[in-house]
Protein backbone atom coordinates (compact mmCIF):
# COMPACT_ATOMS: atom_id res chain seq x y z
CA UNK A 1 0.00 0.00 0.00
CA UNK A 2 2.98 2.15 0.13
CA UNK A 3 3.08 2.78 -3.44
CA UNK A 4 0.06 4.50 -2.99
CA UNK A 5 2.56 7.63 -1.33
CA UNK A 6 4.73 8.95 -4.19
CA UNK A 7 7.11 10.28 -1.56
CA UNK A 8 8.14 7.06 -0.05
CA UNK A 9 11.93 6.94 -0.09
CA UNK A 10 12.88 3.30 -0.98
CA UNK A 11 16.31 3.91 -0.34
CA UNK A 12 15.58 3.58 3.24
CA UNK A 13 16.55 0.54 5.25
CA UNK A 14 13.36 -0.16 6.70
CA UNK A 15 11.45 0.30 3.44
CA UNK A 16 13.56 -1.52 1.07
CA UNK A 17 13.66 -4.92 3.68
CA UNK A 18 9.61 -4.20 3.60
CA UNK A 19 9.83 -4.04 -0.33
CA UNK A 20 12.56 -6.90 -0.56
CA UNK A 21 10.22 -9.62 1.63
CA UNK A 22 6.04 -8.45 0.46
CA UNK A 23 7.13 -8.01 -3.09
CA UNK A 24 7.30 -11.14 -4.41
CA UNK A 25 3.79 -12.17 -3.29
CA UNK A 26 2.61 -8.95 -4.03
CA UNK A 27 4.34 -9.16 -7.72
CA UNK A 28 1.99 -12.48 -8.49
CA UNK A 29 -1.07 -10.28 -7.84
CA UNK A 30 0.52 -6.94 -9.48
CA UNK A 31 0.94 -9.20 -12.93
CA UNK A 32 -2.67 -9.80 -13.13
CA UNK A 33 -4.42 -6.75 -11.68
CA UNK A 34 -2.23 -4.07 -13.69
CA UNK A 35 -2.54 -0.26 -11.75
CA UNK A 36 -5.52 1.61 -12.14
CA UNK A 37 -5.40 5.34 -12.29
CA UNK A 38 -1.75 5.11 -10.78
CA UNK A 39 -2.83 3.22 -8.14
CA UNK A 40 -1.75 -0.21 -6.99
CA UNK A 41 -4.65 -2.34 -5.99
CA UNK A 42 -2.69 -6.04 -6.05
CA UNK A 43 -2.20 -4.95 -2.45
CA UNK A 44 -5.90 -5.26 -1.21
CA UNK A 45 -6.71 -8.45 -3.08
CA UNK A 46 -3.62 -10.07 -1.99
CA UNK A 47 -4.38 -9.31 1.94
CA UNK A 48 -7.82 -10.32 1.14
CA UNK A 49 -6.77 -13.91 -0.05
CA UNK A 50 -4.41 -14.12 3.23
CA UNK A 51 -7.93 -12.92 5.51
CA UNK A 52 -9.75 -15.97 3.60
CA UNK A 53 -6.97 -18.37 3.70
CA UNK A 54 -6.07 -17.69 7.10
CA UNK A 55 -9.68 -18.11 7.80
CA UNK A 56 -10.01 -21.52 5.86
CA UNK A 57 -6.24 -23.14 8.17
CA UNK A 58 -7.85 -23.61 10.95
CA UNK A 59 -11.20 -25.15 9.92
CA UNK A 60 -8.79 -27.60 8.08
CA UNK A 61 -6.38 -28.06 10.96
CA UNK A 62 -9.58 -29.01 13.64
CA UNK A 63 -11.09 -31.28 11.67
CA UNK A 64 -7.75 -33.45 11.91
CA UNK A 65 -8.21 -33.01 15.68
């Protein structure tokens, strides 16, 4: 969601380790949902799959209880 401030600077340590470890799931989204308007939706669908899978995990894991 960061890319939705122009005046981010990535050259700084704790932004570029941010970039460096959500880009690459947020690249597999950013491929097929291209920027509208300048702005960088992949970022909301991708924490909305997370929400649903991390809703789905446990459901799975209990019914192996």
């Amino acid at each position: 969601m960061l890319s939705w401030f122009p005046n981010v600077d990535w050259s700084n340590p704790f932004f570029s380790v941010l970039s460096q470890l959500t880009d690459p799931y947020l690249n597999l989204f950013r491929s097929i949902i291209p920027p509208l308007g300048g702005i960088d939706f992949s970022a909301i669908i991708a924490i909305f799959l997370l929400q649903i899978v991390a809703g789905i995990i446990p459901g799975i894991l209990y019914s192996f209880v």
